[in-house]
PDB file of N, CA and C in Angstrom:
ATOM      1  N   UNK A   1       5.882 -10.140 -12.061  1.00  0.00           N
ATOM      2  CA  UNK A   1       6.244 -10.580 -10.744  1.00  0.00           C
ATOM      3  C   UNK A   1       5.143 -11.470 -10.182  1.00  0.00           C
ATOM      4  N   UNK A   2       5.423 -12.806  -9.404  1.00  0.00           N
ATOM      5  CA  UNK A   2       4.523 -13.264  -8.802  1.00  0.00           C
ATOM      6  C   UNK A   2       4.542 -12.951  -7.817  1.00  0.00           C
ATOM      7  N   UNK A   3       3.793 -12.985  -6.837  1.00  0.00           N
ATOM      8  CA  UNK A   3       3.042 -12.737  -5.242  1.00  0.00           C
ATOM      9  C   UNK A   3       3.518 -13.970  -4.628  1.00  0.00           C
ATOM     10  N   UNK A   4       4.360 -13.367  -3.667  1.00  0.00           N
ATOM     11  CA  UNK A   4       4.650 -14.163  -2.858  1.00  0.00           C
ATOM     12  C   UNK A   4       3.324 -14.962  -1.472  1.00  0.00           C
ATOM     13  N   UNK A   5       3.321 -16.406  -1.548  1.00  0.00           N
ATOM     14  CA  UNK A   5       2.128 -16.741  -1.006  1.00  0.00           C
ATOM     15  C   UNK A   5       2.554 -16.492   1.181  1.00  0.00           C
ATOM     16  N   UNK A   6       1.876 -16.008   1.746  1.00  0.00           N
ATOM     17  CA  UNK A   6       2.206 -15.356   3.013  1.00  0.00           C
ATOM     18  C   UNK A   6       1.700 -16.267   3.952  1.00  0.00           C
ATOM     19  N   UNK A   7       2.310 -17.331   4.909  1.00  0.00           N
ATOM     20  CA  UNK A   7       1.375 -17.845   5.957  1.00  0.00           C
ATOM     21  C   UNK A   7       0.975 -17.418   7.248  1.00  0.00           C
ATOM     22  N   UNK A   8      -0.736 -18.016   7.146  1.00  0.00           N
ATOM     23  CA  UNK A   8      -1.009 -17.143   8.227  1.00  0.00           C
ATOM     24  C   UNK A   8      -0.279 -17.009   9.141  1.00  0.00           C
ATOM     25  N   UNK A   9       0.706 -17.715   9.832  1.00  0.00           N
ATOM     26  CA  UNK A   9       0.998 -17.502  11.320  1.00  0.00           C
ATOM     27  C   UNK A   9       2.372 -16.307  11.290  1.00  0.00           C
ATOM     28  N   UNK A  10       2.750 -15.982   9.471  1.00  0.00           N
ATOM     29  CA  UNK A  10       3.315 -14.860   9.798  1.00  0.00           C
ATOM     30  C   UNK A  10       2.649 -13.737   9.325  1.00  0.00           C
ATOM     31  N   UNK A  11       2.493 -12.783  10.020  1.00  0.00           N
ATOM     32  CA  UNK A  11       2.107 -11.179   9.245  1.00  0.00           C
ATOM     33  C   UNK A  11       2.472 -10.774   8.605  1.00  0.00           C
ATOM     34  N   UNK A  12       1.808 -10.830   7.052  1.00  0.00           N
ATOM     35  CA  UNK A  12       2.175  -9.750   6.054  1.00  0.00           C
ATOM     36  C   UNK A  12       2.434  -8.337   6.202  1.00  0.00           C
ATOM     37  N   UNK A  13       3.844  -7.923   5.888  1.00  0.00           N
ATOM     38  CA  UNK A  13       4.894  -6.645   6.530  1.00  0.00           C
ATOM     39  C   UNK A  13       4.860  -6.395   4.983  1.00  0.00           C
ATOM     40  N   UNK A  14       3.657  -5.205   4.218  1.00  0.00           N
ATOM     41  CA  UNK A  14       3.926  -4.964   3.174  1.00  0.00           C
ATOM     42  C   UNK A  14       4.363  -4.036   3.055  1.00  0.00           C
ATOM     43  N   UNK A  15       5.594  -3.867   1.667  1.00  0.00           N
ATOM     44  CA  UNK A  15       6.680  -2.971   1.148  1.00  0.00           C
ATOM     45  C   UNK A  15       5.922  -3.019  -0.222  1.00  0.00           C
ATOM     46  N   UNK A  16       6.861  -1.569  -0.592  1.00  0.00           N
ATOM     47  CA  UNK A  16       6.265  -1.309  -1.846  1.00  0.00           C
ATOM     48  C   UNK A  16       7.738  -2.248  -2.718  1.00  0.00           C
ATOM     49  N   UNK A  17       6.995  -3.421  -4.098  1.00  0.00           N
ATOM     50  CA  UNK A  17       8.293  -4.155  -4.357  1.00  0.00           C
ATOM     51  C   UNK A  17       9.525  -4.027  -5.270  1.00  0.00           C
ATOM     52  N   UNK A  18      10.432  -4.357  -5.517  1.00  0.00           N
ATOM     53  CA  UNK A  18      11.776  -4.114  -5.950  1.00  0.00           C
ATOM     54  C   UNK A  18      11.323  -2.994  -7.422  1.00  0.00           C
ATOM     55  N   UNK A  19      11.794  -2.166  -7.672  1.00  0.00           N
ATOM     56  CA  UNK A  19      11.387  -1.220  -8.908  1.00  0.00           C
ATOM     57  C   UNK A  19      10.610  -0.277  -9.111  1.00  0.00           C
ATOM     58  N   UNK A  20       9.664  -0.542  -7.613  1.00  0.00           N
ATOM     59  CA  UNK A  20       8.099   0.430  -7.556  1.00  0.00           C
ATOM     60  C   UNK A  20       8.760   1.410  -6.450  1.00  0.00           C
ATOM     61  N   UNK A  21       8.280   2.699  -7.338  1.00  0.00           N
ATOM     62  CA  UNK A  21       8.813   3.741  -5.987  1.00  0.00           C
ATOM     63  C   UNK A  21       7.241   4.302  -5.635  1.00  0.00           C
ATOM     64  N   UNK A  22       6.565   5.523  -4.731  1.00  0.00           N
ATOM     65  CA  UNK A  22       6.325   6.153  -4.274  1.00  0.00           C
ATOM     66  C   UNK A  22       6.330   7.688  -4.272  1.00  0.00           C
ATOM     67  N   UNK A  23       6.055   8.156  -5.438  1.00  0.00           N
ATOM     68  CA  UNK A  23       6.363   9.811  -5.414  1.00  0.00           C
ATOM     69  C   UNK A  23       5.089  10.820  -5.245  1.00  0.00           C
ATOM     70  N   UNK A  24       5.315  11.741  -4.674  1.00  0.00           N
ATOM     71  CA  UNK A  24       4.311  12.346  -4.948  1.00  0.00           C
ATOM     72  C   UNK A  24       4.541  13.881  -6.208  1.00  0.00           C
ATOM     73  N   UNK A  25       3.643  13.949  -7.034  1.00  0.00           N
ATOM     74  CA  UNK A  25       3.881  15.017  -7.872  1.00  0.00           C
ATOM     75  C   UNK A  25       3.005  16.491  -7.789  1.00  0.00           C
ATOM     76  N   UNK A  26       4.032  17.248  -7.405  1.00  0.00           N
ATOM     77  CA  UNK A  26       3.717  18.705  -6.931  1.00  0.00           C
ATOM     78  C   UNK A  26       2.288  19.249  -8.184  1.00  0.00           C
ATOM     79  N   UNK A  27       2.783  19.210  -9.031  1.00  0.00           N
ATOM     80  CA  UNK A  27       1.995  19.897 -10.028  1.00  0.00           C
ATOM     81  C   UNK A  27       0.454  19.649  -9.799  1.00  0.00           C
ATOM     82  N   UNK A  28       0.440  18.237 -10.482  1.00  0.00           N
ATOM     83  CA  UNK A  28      -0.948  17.533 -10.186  1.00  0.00           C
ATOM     84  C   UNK A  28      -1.086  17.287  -8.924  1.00  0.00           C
ATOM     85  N   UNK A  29      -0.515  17.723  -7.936  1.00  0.00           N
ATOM     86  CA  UNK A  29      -1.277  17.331  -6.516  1.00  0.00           C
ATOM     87  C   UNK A  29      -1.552  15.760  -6.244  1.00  0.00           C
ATOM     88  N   UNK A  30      -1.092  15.251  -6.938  1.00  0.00           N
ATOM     89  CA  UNK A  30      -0.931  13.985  -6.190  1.00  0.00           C
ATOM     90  C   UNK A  30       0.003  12.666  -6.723  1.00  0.00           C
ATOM     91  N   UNK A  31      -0.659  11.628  -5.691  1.00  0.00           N
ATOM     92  CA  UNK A  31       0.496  10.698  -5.461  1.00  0.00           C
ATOM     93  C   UNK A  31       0.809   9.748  -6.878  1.00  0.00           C
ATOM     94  N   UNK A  32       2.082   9.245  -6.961  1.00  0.00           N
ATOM     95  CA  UNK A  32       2.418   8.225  -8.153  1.00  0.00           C
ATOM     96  C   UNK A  32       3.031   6.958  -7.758  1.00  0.00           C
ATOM     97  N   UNK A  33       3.030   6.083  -7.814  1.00  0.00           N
ATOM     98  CA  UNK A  33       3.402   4.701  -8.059  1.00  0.00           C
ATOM     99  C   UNK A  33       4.527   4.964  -9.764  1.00  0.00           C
ATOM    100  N   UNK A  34       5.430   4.984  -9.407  1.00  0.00           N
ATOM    101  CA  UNK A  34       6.223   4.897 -10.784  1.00  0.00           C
ATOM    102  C   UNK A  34       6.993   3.075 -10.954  1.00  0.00           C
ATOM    103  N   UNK A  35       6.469   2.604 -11.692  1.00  0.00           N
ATOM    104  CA  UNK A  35       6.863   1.106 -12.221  1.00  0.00           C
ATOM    105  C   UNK A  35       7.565   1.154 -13.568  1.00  0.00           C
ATOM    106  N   UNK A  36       8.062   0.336 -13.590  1.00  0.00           N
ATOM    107  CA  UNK A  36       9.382  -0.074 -14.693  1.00  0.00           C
ATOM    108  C   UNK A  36       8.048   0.310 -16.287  1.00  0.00           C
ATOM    109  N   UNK A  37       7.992   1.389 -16.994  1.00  0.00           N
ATOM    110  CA  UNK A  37       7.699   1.740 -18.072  1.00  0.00           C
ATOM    111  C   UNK A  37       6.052   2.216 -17.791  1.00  0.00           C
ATOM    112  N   UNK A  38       5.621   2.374 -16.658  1.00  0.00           N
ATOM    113  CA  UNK A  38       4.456   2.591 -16.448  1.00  0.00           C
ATOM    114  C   UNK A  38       4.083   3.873 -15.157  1.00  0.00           C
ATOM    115  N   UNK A  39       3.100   4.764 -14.859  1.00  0.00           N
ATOM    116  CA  UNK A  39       3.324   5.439 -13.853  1.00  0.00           C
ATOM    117  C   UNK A  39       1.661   5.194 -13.769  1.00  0.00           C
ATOM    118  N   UNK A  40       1.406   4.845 -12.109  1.00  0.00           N
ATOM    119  CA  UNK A  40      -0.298   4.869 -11.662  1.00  0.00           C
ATOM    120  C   UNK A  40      -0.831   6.267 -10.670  1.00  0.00           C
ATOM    121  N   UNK A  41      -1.591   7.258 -11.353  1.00  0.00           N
ATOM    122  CA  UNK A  41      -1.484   8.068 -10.680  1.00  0.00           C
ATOM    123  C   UNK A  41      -2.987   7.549  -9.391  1.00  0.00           C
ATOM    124  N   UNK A  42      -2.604   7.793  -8.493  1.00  0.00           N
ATOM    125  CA  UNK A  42      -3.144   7.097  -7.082  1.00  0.00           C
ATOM    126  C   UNK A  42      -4.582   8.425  -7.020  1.00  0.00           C
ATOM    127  N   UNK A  43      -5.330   7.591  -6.138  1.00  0.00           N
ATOM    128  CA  UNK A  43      -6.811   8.076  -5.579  1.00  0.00           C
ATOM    129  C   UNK A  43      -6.623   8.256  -4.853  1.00  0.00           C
ATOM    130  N   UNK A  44      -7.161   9.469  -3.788  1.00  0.00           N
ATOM    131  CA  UNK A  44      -8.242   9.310  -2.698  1.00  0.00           C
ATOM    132  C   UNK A  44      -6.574   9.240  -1.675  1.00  0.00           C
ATOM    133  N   UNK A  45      -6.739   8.251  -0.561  1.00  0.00           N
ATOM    134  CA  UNK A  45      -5.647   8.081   0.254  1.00  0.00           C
ATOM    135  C   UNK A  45      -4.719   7.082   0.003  1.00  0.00           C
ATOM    136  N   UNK A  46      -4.729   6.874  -0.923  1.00  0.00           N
ATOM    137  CA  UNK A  46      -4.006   5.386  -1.255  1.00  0.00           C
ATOM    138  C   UNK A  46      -2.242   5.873  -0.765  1.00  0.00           C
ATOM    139  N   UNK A  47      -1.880   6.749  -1.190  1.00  0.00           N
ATOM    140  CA  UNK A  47      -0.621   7.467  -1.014  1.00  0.00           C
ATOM    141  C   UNK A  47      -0.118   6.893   0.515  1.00  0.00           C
ATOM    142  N   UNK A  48      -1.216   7.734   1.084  1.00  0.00           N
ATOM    143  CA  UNK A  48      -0.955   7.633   2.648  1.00  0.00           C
ATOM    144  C   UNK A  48      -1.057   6.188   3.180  1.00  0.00           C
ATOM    145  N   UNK A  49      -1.751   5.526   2.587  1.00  0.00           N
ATOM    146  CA  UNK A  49      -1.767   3.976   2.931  1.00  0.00           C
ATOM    147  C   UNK A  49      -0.279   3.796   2.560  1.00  0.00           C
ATOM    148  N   UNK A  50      -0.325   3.678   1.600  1.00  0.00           N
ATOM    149  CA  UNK A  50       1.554   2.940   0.968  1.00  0.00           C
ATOM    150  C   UNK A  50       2.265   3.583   1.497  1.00  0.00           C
ATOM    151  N   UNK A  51       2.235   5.139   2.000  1.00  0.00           N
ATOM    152  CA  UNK A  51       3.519   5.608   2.970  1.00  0.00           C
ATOM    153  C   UNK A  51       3.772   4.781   3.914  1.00  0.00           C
ATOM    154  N   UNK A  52       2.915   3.870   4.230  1.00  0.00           N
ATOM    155  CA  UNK A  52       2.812   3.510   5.840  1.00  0.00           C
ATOM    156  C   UNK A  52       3.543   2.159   5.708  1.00  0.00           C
ATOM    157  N   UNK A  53       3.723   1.491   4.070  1.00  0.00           N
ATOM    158  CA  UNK A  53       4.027  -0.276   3.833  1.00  0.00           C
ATOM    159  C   UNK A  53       5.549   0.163   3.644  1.00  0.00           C
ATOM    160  N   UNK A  54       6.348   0.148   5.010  1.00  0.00           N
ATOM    161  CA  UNK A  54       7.740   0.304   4.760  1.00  0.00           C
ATOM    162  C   UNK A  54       8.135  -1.205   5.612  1.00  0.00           C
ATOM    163  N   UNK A  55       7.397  -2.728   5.111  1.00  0.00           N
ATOM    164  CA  UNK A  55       8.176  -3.693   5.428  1.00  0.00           C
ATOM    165  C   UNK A  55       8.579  -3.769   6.993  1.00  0.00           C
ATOM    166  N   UNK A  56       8.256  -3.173   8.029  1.00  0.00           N
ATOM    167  CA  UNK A  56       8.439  -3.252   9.368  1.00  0.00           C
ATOM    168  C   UNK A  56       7.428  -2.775   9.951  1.00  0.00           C
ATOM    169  N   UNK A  57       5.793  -2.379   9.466  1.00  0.00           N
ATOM    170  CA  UNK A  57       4.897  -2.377  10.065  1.00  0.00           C
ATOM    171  C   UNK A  57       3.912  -3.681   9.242  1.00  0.00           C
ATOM    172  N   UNK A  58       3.451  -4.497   9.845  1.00  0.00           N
ATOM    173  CA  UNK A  58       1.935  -5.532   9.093  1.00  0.00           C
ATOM    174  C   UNK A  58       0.823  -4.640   9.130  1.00  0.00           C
ATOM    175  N   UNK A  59      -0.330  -5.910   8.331  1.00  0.00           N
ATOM    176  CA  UNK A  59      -1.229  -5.294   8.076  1.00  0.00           C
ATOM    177  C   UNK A  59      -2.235  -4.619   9.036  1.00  0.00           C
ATOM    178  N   UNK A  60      -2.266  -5.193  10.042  1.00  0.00           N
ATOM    179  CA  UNK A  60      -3.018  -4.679  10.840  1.00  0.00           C
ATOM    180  C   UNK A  60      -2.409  -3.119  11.607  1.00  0.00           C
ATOM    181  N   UNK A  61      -1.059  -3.314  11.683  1.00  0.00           N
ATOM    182  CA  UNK A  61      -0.825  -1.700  12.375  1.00  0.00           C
ATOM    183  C   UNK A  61      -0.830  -0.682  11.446  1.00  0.00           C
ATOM    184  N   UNK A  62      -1.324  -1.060  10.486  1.00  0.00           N
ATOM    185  CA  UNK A  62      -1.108   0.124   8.921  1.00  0.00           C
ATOM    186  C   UNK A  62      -2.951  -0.021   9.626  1.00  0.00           C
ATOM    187  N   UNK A  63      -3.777  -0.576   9.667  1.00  0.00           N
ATOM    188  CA  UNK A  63      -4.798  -0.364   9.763  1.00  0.00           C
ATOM    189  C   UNK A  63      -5.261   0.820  11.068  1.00  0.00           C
ATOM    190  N   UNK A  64      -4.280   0.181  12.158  1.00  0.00           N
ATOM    191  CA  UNK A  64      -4.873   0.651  13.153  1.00  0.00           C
ATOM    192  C   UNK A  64      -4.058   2.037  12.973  1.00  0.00           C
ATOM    193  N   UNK A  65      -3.377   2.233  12.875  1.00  0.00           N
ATOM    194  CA  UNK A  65      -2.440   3.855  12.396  1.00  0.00           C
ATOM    195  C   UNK A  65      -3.845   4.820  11.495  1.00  0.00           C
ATOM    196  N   UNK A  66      -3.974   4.220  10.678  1.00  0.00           N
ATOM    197  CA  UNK A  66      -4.912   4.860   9.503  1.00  0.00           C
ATOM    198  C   UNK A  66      -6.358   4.583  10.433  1.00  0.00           C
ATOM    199  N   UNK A  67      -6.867   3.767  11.324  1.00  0.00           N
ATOM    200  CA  UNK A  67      -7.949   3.823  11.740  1.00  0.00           C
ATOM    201  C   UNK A  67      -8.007   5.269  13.281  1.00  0.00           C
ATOM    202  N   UNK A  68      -6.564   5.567  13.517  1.00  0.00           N
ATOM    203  CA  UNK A  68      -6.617   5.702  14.618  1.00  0.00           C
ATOM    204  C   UNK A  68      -6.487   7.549  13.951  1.00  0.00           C
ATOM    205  N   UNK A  69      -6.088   7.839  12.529  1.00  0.00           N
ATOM    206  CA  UNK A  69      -6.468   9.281  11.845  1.00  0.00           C
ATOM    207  C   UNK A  69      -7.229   9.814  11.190  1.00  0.00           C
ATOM    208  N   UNK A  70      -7.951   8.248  10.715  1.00  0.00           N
ATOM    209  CA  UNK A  70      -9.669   8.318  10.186  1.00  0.00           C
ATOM    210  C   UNK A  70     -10.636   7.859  10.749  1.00  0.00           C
ATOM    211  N   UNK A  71     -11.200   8.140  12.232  1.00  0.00           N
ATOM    212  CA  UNK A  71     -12.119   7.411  12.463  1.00  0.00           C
ATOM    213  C   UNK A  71     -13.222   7.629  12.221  1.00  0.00           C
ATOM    214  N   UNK A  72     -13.990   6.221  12.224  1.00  0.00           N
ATOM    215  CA  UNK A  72     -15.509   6.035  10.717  1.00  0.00           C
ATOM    216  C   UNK A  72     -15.033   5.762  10.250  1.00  0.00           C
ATOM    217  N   UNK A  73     -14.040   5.741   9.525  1.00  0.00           N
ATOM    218  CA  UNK A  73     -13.604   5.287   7.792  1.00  0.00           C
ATOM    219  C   UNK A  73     -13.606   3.742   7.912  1.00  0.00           C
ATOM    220  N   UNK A  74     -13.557   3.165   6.600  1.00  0.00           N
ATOM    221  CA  UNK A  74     -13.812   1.798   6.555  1.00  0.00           C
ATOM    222  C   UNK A  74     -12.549   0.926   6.458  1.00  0.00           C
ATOM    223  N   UNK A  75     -11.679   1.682   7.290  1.00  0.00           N
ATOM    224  CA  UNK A  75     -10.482   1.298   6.835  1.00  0.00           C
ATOM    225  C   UNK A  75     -10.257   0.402   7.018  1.00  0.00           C
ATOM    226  N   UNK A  76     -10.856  -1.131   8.313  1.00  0.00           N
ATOM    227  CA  UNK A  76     -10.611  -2.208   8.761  1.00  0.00           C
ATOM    228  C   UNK A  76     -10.891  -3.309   7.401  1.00  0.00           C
ATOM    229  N   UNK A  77     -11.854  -3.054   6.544  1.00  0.00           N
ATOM    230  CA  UNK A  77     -12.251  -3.643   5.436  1.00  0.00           C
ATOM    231  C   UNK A  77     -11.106  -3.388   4.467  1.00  0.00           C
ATOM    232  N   UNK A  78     -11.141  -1.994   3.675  1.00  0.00           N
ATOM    233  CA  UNK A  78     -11.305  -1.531   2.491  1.00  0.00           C
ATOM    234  C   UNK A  78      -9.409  -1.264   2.421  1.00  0.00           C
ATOM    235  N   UNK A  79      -8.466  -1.399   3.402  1.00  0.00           N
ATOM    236  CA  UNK A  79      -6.932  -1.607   3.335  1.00  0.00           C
ATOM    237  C   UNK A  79      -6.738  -2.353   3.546  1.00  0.00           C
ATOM    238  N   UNK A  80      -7.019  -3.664   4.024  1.00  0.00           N
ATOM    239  CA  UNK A  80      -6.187  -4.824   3.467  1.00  0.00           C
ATOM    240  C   UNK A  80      -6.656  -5.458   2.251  1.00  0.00           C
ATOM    241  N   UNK A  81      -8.077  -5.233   1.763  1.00  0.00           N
ATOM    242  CA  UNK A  81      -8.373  -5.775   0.420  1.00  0.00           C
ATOM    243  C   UNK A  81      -7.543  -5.287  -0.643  1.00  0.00           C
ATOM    244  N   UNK A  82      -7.410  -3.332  -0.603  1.00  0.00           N
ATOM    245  CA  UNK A  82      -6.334  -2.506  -1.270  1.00  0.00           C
ATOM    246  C   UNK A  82      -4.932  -3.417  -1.403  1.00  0.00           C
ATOM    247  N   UNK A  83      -4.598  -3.398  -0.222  1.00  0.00           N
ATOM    248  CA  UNK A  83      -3.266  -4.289  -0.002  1.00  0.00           C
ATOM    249  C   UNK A  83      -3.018  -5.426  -0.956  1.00  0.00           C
ATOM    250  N   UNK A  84      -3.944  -6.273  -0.409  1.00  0.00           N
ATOM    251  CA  UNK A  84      -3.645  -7.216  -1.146  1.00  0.00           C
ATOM    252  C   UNK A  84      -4.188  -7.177  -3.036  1.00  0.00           C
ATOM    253  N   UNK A  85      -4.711  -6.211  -3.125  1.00  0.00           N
ATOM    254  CA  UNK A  85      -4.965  -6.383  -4.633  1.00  0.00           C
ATOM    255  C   UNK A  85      -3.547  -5.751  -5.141  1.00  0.00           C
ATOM    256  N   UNK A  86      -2.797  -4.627  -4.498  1.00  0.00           N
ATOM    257  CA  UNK A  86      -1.291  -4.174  -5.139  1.00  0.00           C
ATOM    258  C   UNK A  86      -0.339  -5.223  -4.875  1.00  0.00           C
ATOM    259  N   UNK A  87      -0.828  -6.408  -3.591  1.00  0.00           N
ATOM    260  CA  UNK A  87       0.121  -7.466  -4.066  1.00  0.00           C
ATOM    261  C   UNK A  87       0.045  -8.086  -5.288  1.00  0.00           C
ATOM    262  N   UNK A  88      -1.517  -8.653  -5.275  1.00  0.00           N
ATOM    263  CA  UNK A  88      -1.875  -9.410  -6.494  1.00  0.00           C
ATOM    264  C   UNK A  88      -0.992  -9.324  -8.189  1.00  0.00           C
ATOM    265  N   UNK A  89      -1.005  -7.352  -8.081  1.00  0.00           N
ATOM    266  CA  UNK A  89      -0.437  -6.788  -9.095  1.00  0.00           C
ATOM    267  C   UNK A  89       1.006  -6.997  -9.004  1.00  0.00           C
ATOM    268  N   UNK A  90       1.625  -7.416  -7.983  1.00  0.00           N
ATOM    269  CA  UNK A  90       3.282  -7.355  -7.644  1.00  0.00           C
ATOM    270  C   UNK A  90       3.499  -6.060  -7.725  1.00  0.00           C
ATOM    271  N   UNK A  91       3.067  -5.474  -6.851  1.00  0.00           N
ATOM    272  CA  UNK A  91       3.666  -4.011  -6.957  1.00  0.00           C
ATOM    273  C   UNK A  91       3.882  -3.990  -5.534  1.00  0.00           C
ATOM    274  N   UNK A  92       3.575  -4.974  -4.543  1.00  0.00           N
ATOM    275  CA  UNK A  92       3.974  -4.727  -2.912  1.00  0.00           C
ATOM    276  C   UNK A  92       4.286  -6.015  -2.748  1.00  0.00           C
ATOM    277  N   UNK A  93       5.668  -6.276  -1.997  1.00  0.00           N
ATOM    278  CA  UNK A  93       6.153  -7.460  -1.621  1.00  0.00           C
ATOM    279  C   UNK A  93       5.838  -7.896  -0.002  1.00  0.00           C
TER     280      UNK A  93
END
């Protein structure tokens, strides 16, 4: 998949993209990214970040949501770089 290129004057509203689901797995305690022949088992909060990319919030209110349940955390930096590297991968449209 290529990455769709985003202009600034609209806000990137990231979704997780066509094929990539979101699961979380009971056993192992945590979250999965399941892709067409591949499964990424997720770190740390990443889960809770991508719960939040349902395509009708941008990047910044995923920030301020997650800044406003972690505060200190580096979240103003360290989620939209996240973001955009699972675009990079085409795994968020």
């Amino acid at each position: 998949m290529t990455p769709v290129p985003v202009s600034p004057a609209v806000p990137w509203r990231p979704v997780l993209a066509r094929g990539v689901l979101l699961r979380r797995d009971r056993v192992r305690g945590a979250d999965l990214l399941l892709l067409p022949e591949r499964v990424v088992v997720l770190d740390g909060g990443a889960g809770e970040v991508l719960r939040l990319c349902d395509g009708v919030r941008d990047v910044n209110t995923v920030v301020a949501e997650l800044t406003a349940r972690h505060p200190g955390a580096l979240v103003a930096t360290e989620v939209p770089a996240f973001l955009d590297q699972l675009r990079k991968e085409g795994w968020l449209g």
